[in-house]
N, C-alpha and C. Protein backbone atom coordinates (compact mmCIF):
# COMPACT_ATOMS: atom_id res chain seq x y z
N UNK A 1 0.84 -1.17 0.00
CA UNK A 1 0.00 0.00 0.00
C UNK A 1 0.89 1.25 0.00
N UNK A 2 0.43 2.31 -0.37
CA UNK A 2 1.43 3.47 -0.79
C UNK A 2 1.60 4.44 0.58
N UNK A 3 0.87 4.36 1.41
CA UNK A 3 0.81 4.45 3.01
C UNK A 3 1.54 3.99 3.56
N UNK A 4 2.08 2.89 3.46
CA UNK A 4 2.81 1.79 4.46
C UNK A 4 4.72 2.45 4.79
N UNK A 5 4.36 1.90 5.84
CA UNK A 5 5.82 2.64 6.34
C UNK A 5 6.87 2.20 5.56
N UNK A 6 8.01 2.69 5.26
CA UNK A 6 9.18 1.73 4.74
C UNK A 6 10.72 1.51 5.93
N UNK A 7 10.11 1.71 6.90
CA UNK A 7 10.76 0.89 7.84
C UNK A 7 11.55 -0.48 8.11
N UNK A 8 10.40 -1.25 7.80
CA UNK A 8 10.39 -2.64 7.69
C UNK A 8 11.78 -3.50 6.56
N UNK A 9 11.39 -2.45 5.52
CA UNK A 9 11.92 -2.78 4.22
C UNK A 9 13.36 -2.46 4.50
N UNK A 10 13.77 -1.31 5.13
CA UNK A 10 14.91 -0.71 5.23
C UNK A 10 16.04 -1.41 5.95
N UNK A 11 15.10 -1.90 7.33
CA UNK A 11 15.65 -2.88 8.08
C UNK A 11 15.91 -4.11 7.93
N UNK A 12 14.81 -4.75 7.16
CA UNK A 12 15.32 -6.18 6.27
C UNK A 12 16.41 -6.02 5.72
N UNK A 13 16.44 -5.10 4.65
CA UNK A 13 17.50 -4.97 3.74
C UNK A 13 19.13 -4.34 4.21
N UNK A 14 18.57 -3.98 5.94
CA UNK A 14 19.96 -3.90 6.35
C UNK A 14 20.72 -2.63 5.33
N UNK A 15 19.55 -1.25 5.02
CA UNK A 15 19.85 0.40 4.90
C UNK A 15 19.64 1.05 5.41
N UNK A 16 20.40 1.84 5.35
CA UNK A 16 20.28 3.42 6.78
C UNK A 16 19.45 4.27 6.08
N UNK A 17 18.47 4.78 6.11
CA UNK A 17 17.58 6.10 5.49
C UNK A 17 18.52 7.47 5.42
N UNK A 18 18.12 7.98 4.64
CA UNK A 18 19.35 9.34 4.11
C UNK A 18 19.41 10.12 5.45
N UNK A 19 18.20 10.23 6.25
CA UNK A 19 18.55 11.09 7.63
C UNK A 19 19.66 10.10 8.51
N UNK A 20 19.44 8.98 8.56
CA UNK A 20 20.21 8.03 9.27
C UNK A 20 21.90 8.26 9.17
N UNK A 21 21.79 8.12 7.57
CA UNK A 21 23.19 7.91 6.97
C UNK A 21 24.04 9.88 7.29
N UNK A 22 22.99 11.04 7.51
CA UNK A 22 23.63 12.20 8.17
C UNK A 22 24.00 12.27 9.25
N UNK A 23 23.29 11.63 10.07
CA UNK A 23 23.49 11.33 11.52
C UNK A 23 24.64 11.01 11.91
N UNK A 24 24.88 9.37 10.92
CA UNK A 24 25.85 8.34 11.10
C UNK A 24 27.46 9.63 10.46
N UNK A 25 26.99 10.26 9.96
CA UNK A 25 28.10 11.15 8.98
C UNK A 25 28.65 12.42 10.18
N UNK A 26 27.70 13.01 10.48
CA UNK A 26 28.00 13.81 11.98
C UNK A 26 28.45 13.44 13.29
N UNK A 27 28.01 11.88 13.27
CA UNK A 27 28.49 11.32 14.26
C UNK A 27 30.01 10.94 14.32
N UNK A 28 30.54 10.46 12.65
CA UNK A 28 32.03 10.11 12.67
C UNK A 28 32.65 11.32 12.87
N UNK A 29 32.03 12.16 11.95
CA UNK A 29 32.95 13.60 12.35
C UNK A 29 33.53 13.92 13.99
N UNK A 30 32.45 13.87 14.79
CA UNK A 30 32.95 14.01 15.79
C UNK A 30 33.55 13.25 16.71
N UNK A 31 33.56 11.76 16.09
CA UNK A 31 35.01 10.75 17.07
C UNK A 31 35.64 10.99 16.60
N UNK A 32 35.75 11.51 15.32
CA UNK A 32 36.94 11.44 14.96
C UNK A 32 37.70 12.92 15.23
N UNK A 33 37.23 13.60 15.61
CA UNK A 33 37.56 15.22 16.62
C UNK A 33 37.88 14.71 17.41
N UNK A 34 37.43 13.97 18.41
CA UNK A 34 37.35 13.61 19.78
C UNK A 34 39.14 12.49 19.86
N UNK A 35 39.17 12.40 18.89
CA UNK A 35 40.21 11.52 18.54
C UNK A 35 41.42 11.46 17.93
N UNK A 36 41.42 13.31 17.56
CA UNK A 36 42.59 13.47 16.87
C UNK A 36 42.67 13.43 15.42
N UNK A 37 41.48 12.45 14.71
CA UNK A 37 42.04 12.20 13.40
C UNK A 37 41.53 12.77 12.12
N UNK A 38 41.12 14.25 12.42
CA UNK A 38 40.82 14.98 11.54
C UNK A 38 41.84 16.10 10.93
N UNK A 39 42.13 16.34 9.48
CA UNK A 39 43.16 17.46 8.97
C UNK A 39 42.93 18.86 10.11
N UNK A 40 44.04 19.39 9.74
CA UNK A 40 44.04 20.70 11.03
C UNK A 40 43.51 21.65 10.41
N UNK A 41 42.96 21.49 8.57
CA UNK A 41 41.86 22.29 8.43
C UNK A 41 40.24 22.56 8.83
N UNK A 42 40.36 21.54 9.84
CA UNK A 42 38.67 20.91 10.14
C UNK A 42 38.80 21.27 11.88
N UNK A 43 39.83 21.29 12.50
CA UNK A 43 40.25 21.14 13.65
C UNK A 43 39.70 22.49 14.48
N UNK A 44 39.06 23.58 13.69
CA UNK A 44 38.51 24.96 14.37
C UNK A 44 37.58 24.72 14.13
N UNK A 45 36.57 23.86 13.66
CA UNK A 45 35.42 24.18 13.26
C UNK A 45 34.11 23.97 14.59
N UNK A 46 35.13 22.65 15.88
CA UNK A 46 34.38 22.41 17.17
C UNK A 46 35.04 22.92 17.99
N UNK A 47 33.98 23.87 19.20
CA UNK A 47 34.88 24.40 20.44
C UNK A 47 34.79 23.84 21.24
N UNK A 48 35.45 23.23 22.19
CA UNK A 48 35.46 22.46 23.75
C UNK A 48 35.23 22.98 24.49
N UNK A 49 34.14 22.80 25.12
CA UNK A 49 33.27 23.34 26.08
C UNK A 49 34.44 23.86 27.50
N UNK A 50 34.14 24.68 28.23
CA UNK A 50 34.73 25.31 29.27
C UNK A 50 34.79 24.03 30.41
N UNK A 51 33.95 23.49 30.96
CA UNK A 51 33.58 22.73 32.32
C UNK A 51 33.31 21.67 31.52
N UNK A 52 34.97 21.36 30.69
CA UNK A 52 35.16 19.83 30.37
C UNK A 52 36.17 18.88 32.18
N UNK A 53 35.53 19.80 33.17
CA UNK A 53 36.64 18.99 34.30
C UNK A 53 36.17 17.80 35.20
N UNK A 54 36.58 16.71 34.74
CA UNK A 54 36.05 14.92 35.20
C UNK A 54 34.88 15.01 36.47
N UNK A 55 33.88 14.39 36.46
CA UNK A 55 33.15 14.70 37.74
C UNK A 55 33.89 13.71 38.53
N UNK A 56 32.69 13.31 39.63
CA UNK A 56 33.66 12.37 40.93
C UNK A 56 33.39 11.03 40.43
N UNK A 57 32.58 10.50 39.92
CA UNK A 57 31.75 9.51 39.18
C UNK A 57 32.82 9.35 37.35
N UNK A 58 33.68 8.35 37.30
CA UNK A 58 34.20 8.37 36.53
C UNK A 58 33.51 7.59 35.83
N UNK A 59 32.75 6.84 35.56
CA UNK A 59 31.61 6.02 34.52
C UNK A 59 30.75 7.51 34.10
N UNK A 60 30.65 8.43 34.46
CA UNK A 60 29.63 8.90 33.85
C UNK A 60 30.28 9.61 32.89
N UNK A 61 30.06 10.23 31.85
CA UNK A 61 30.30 11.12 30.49
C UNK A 61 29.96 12.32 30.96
N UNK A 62 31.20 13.44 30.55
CA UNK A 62 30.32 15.28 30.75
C UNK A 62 29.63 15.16 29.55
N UNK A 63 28.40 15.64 29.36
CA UNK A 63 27.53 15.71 28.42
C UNK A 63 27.85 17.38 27.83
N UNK A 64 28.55 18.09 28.40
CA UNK A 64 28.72 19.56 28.02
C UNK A 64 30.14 19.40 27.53
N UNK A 65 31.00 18.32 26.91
CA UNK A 65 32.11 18.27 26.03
C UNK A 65 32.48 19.39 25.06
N UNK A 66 31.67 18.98 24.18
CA UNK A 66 31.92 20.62 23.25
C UNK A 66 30.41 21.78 23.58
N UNK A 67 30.97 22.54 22.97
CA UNK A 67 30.43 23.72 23.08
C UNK A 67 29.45 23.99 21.95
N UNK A 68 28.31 24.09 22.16
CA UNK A 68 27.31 24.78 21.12
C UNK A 68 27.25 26.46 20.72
N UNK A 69 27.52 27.28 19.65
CA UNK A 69 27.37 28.23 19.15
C UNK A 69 26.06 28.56 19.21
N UNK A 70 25.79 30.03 19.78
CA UNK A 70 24.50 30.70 19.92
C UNK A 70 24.55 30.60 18.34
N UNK A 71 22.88 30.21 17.45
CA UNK A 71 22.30 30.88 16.30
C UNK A 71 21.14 30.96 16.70
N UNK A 72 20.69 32.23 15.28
CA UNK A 72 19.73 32.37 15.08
C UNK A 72 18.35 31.92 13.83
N UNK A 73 19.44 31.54 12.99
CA UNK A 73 18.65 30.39 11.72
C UNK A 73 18.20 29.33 12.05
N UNK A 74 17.37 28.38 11.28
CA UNK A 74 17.40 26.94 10.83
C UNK A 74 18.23 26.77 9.79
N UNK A 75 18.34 27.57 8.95
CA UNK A 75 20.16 26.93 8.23
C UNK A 75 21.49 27.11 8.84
N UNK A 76 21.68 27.85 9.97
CA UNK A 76 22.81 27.65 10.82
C UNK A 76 22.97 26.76 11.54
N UNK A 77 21.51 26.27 12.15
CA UNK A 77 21.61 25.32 13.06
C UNK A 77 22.13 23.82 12.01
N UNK A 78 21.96 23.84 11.03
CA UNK A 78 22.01 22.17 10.01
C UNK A 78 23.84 22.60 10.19
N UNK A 79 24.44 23.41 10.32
CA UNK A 79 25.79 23.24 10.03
C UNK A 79 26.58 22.52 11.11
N UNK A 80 27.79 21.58 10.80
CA UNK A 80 28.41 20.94 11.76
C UNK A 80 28.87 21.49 13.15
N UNK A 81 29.11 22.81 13.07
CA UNK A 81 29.48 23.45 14.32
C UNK A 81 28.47 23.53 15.36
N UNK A 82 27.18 23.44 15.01
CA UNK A 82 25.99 22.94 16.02
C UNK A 82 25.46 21.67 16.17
N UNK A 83 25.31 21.51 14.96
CA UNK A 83 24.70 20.46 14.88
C UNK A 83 25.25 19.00 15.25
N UNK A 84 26.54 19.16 15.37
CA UNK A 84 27.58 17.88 15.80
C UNK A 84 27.51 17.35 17.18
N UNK A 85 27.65 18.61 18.18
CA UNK A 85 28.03 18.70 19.52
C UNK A 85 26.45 18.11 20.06
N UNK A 86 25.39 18.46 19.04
CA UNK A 86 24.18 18.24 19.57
C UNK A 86 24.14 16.88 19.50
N UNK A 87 24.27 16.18 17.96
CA UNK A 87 24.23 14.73 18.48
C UNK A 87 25.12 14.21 18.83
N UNK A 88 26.44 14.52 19.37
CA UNK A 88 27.40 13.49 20.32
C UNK A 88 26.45 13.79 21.49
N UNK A 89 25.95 14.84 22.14
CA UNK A 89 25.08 14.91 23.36
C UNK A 89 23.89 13.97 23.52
N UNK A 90 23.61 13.17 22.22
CA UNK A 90 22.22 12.49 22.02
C UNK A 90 22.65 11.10 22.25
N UNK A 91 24.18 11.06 21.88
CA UNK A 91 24.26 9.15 21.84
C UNK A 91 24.61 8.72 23.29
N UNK A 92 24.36 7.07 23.17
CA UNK A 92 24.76 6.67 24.92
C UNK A 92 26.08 6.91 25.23
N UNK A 93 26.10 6.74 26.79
CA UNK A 93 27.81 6.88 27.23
C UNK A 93 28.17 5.63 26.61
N UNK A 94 28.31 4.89 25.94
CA UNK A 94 28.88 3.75 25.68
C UNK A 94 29.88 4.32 24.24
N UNK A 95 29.44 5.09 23.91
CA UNK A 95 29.41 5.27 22.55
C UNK A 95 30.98 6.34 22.76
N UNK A 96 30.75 7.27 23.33
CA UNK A 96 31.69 8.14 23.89
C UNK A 96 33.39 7.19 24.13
N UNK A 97 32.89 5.66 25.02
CA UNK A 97 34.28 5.08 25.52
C UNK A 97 35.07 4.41 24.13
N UNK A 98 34.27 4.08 23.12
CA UNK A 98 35.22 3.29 22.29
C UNK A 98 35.98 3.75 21.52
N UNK A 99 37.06 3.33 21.00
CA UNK A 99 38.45 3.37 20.77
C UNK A 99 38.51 3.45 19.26
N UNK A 100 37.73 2.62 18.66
CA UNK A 100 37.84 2.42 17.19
C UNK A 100 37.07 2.76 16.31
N UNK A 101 37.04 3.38 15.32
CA UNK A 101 36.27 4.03 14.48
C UNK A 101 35.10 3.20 13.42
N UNK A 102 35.85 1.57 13.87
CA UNK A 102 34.88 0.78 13.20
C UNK A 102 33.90 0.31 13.88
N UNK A 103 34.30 0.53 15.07
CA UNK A 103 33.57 -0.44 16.09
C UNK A 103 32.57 0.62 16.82
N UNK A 104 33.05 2.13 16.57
CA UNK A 104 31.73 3.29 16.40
C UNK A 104 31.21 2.80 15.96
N UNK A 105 31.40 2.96 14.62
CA UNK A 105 30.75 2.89 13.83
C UNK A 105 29.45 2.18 13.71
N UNK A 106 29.79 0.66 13.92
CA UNK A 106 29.14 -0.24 14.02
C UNK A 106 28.23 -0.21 15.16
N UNK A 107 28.41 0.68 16.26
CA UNK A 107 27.79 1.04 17.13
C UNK A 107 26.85 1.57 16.84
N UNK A 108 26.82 2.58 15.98
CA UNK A 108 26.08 3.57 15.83
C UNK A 108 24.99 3.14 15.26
N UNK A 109 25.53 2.42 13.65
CA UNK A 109 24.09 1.67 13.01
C UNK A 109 23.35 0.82 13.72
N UNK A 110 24.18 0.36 15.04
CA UNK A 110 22.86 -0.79 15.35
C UNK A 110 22.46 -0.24 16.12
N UNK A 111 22.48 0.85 16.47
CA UNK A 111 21.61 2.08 17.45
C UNK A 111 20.31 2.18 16.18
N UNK A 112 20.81 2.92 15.37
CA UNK A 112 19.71 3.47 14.28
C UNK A 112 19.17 2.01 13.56
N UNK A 113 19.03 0.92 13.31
CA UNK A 113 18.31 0.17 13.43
C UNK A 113 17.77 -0.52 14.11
N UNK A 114 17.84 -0.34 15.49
CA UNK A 114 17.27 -0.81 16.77
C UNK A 114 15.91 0.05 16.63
N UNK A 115 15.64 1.33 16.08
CA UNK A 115 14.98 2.58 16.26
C UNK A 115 13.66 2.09 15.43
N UNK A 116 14.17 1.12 14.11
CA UNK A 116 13.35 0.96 13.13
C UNK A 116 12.03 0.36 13.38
């Protein structure tokens, strides 16, 4: 039926939906900030939040890591300098501890098809 969700389909077939696959794209950006392994032309584009200092609770994640830029658009807000810091703030602490960019990775999609 031309109604019917395509959820189902997406998830069978084991594809990320184009919002998914931005997500998943904003999300590497920023381990891979978090990690060093971006050119030092990309390296100004996130600011590190002020009261990045460890709480007493070392399992928990500062959720105020980087820093969000005051705007005033909806096309400012789509740009990586906001829009990044917002979803590293959205994913679990689990996501924050790992080491490898594949194993993000792989994190991440089976977050966004868990959703489906």
């Amino acid at each position: 039926h031309f109604l019917a969700s395509t959820s189902p389909i997406f998830k069978q077939l084991n594809i990320l939906k184009l919002y998914d696959i931005y997500l998943l794209s904003c999300s590497l950006f920023m381990f891979k900030y978090k990690c060093n392994l971006l050119p030092e032309s990309c390296k100004d584009l996130i600011i590190l939040s002020n009261n990045t200092i460890l709480s007493y609770c070392s399992k928990l994640r500062i959720h105020d890591e980087f820093h969000v830029p005051s705007h005033r658009t909806s096309l400012r807000e789509k740009c990586i300098k906001i829009r990044g810091p917002k979803i590293w703030k959205s994913l679990p602490n689990i996501a924050s501890n790992l080491f490898s960019i594949n194993t993000f990775k792989h994190y991440c999609k089976k977050l966004m098809f868990s959703k489906y």
